[in-house]
Protein backbone atom coordinates (compact mmCIF):
# COMPACT_ATOMS: atom_id res chain seq x y z
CA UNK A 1 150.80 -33.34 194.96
CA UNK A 2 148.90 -36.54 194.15
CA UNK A 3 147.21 -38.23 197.42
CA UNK A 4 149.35 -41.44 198.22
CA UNK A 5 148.63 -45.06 197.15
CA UNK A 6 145.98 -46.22 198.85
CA UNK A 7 143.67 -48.61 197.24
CA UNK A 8 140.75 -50.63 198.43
CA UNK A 9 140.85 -54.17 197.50
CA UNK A 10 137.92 -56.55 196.55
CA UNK A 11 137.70 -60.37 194.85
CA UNK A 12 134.87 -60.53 192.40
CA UNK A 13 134.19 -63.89 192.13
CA UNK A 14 132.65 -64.80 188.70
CA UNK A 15 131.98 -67.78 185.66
CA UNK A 16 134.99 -69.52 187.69
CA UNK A 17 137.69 -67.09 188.77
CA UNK A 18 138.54 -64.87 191.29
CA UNK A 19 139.21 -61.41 189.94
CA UNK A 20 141.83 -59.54 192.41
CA UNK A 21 140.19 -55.48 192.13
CA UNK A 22 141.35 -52.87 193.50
CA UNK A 23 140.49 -49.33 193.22
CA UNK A 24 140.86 -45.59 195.33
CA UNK A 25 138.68 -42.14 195.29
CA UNK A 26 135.64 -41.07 194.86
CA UNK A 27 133.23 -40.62 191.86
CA UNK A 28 132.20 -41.91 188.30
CA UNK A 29 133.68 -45.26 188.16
CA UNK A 30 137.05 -45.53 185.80
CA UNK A 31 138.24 -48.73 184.60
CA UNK A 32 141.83 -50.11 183.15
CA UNK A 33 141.81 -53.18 181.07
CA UNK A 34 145.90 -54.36 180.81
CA UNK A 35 147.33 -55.76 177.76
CA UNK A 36 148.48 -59.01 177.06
CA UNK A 37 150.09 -61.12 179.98
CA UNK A 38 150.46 -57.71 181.99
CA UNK A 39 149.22 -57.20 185.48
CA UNK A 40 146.94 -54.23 186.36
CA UNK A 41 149.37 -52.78 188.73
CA UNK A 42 150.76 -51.37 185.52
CA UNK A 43 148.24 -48.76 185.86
CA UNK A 44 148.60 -47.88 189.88
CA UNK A 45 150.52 -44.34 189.29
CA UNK A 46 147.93 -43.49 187.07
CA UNK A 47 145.30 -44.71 189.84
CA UNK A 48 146.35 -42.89 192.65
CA UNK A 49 146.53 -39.29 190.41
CA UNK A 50 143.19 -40.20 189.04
CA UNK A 51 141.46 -40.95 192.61
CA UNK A 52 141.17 -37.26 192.65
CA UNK A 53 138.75 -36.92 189.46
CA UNK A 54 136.92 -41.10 189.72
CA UNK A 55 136.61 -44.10 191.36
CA UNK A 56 139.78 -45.36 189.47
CA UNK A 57 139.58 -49.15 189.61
CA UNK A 58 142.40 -51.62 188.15
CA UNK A 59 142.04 -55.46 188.20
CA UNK A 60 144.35 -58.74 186.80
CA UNK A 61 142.62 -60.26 184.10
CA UNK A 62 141.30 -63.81 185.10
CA UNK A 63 144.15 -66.30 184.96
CA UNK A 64 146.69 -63.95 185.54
CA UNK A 65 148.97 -62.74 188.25
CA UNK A 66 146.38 -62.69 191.38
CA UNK A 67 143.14 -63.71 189.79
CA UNK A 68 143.16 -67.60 189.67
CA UNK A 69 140.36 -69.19 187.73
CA UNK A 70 139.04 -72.70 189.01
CA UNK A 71 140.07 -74.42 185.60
CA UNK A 72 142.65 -72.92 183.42
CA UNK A 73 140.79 -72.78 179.45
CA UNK A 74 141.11 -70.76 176.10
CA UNK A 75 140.49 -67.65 177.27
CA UNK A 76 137.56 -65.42 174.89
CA UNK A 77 136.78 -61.82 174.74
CA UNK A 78 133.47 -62.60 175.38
CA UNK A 79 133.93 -63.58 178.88
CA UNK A 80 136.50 -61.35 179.58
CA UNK A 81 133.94 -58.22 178.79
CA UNK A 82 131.34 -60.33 181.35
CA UNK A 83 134.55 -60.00 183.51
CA UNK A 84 134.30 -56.09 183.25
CA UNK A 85 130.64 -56.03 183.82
CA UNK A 86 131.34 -58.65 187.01
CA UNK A 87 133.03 -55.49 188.09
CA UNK A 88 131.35 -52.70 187.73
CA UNK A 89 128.11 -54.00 189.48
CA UNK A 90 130.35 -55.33 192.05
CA UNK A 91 131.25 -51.89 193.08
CA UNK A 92 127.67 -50.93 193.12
CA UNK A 93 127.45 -48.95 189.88
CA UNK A 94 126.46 -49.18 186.51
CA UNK A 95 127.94 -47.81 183.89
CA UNK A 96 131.84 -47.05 183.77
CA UNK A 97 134.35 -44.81 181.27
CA UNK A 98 136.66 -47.61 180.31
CA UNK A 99 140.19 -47.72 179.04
CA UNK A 100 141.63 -50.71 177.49
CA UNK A 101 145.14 -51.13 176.11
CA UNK A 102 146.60 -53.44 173.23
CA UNK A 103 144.26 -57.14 174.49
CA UNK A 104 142.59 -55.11 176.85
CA UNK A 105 141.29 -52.92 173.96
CA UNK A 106 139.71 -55.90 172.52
CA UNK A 107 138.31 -56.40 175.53
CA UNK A 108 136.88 -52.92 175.77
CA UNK A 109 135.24 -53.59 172.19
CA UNK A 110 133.86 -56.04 173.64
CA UNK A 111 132.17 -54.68 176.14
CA UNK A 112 130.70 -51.95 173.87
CA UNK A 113 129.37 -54.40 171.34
CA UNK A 114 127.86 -56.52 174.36
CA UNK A 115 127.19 -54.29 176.79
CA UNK A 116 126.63 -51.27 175.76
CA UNK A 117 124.44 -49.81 179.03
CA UNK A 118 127.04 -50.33 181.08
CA UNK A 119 129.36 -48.06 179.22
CA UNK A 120 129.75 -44.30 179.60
CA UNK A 121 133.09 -43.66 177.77
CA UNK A 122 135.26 -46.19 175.54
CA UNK A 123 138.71 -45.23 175.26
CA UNK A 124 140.79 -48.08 173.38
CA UNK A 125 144.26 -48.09 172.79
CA UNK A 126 145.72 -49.92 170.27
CA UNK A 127 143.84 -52.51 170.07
CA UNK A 128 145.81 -55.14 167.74
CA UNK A 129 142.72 -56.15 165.27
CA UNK A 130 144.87 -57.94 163.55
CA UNK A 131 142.22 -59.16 160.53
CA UNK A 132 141.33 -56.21 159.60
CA UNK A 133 144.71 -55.25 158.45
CA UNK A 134 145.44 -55.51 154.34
CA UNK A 135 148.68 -56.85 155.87
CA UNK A 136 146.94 -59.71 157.53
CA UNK A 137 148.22 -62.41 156.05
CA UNK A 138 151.72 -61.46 157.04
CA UNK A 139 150.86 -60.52 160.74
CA UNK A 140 149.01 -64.07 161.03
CA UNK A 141 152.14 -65.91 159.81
CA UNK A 142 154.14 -64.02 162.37
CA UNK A 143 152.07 -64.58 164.96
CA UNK A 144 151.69 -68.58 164.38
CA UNK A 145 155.68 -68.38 164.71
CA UNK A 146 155.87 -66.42 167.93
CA UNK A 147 153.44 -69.39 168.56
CA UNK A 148 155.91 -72.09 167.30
CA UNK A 149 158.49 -70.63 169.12
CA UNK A 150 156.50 -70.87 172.22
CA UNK A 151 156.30 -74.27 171.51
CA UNK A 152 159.93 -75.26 170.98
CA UNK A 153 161.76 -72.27 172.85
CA UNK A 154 159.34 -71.59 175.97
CA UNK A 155 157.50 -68.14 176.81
CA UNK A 156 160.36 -66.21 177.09
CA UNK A 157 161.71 -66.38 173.78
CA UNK A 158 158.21 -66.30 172.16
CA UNK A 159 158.13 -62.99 174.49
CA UNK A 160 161.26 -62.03 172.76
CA UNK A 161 160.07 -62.60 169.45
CA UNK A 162 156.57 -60.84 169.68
CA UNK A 163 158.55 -58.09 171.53
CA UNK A 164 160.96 -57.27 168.65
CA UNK A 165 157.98 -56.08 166.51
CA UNK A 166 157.07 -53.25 168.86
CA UNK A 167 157.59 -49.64 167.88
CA UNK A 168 158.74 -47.18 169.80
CA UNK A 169 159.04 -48.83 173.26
CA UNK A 170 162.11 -47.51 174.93
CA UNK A 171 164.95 -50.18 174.82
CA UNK A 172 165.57 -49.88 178.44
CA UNK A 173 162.07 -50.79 179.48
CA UNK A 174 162.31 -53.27 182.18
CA UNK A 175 160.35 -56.34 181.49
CA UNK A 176 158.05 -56.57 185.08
CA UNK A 177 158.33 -59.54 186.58
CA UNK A 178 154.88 -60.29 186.93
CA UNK A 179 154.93 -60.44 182.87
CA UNK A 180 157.88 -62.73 182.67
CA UNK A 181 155.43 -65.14 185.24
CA UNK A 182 152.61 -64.70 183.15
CA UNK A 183 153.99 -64.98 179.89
CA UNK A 184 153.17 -69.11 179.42
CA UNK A 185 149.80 -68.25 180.34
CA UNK A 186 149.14 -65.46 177.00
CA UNK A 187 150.39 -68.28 175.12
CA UNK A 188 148.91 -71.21 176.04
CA UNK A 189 145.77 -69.43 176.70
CA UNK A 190 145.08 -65.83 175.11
CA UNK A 191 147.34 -65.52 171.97
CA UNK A 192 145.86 -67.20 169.39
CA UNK A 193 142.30 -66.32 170.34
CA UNK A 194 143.10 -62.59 170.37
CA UNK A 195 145.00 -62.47 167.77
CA UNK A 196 142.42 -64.19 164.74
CA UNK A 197 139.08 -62.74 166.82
CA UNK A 198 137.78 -58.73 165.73
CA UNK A 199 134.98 -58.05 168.03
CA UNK A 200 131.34 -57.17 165.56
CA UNK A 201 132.62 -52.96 164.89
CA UNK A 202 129.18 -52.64 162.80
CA UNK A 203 127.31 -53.61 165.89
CA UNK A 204 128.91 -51.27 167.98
CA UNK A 205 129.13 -48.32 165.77
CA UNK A 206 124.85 -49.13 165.83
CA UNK A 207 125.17 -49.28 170.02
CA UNK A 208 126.76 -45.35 169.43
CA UNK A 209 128.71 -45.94 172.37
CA UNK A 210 130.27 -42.66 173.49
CA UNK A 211 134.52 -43.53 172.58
CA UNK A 212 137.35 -43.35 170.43
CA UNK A 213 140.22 -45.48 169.63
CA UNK A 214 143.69 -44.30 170.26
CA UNK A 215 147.07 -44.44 168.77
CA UNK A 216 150.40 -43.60 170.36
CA UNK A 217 152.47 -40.95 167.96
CA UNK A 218 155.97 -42.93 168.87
CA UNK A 219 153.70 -46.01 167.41
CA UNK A 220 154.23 -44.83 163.84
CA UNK A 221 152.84 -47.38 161.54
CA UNK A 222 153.15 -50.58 164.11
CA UNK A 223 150.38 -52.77 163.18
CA UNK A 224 148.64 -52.50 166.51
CA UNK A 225 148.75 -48.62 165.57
CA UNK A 226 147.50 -48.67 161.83
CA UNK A 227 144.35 -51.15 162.69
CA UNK A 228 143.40 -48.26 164.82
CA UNK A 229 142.95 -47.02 161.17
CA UNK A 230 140.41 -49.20 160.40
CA UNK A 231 138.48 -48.86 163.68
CA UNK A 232 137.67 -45.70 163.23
CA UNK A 233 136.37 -46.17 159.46
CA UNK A 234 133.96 -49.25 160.61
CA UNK A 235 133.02 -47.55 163.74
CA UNK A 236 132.19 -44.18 162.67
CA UNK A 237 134.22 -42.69 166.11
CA UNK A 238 137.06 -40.38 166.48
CA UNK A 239 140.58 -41.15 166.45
CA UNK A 240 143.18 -39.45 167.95
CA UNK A 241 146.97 -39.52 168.52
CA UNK A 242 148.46 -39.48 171.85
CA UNK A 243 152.08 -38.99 172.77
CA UNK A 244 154.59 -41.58 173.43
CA UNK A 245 154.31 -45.20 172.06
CA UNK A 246 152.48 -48.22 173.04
CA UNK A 247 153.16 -48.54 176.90
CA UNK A 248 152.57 -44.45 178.09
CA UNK A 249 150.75 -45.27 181.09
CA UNK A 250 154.33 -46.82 182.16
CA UNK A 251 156.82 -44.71 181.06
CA UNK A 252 155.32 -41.73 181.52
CA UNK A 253 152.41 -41.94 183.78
CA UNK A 254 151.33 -38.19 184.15
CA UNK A 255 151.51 -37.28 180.46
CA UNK A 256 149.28 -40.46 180.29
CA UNK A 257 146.89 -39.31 182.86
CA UNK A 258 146.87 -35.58 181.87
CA UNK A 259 145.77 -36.77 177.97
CA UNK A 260 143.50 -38.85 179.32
CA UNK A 261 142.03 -36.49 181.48
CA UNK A 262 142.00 -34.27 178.35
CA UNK A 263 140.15 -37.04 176.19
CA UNK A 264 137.40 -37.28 178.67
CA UNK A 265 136.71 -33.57 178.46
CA UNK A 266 136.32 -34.32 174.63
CA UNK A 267 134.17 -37.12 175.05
CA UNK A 268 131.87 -35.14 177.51
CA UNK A 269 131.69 -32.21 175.56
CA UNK A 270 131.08 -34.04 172.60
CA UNK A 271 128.05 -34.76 173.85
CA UNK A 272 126.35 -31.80 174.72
């Protein structure tokens, strides 16, 4: 039986926001880097079964949900990763495995390419690298309409738009609130910088950061699976299929946590 939901909460304040943490157990520190306009509550089932195994730490990404910044801006990956480090030292450690999901796995690139001594694992899922696709073009032009619709339409139905592209998401999956409120945020602030920037893969395949990069197998050929493709080529790392499609941690949150549990071993092992 997994130990119940009880987190410890902290605000790290840095470079003009308020980052709401919040993490539970004991051990090498664990970090989850949401997606686009998501909250990091996303990940609290996977939290409280991981408490057993790390300090398993979750966080809303400045600007959204409960981590107000001073003065709202473009966001950049860049800051964002200085956002992860923020963290980690905050909790009194120094290096953490990291996780990072669709925007979030940008922002886990990041932090490899920039940081690199502060990382002991990289684990980045789906990661939507859009440029480096031989698609590109295409993907850019759809992505300047979800834009355009954003403009015209509102958040919602430039939600609605970028949502009918994903693969393999269950068609019941209930849209959480907390993404519906942060929705005009991603637009006005994240999506066009994260979908045109590619963090510097040469640089960190030089860092050898211990990772991989990750595609779900309900994914298929969804663009934000098949530039995990090209990660792997330009960073010299593994990459591996998981089950289930682009939002596992949700649907199923202990097949999530048992393959990443099983990744990790990989990793570790990997390095001996």
């Amino acid at each position: 039986m997994s130990p119940a939901f009880e987190p410890t909460h902290k605000t790290v304040e840095t470079d003009g926001a308020k980052l709401h943490v919040w993490y539970q157990g004991s051990g090498p520190l664990l970090i989850f880097i949401a997606g686009a306009a998501q909250s990091g509550a996303c990940f609290d089932p996977a939290i409280t079964e991981l408490s057993e195994h790390y300090t398993a730490v979750a966080y809303d990404r400045r600007g959204y949900t409960t981590s107000p910044v001073e003065k709202k801006a473009l966001l950049n990956p860049a800051q964002s990763a200085r956002d992860v480090v923020a963290i980690i030292e905050a909790l009194g450690f120094q290096k953490a495995t990291i996780f990072g999901t669709s925007a979030g796995g940008i922002i886990a690139l990041q932090v490899g390419v920039s940081y690199p001594e502060h990382v002991e694992h990289l684990i980045v899922h789906e990661a939507p690298t859009t440029s480096l696709l031989p698609d590109t073009t295409e993907w850019l032009d759809f992505c300047a309409a979800a834009c355009e619709r954003y403009r015209t339409r509102g958040a919602l139905a430039a939600l609605g738009l970028f949502g009918s592209k994903m693969v393999g998401v269950p068609s019941d999956e209930v849209v959480p609130e907390t993404t519906v409120q942060n929705a005009p945020f991603f637009f006005e602030y994240e999506f066009t910088i994260f979908t045109i920037y590619t963090p510097n893969l040469a640089k960190l395949r030089d860092n050898n950061v211990s990772m991989v990069v990750v595609a779900g197998e309900e994914s298929k050929d969804a663009w934000y699976a098949r530039t995990t493709i090209v990660q792997a080529e330009m960073i010299e790392c593994p990459r591996i299929v998981w089950p289930g499609a682009h939002t596992l941690y949700k649907v199923k949150p202990h097949v999530f946590v048992e393959t990443l549990l099983d990744t990790l071993k990989e990793l570790r092992e990997g390095e001996n």
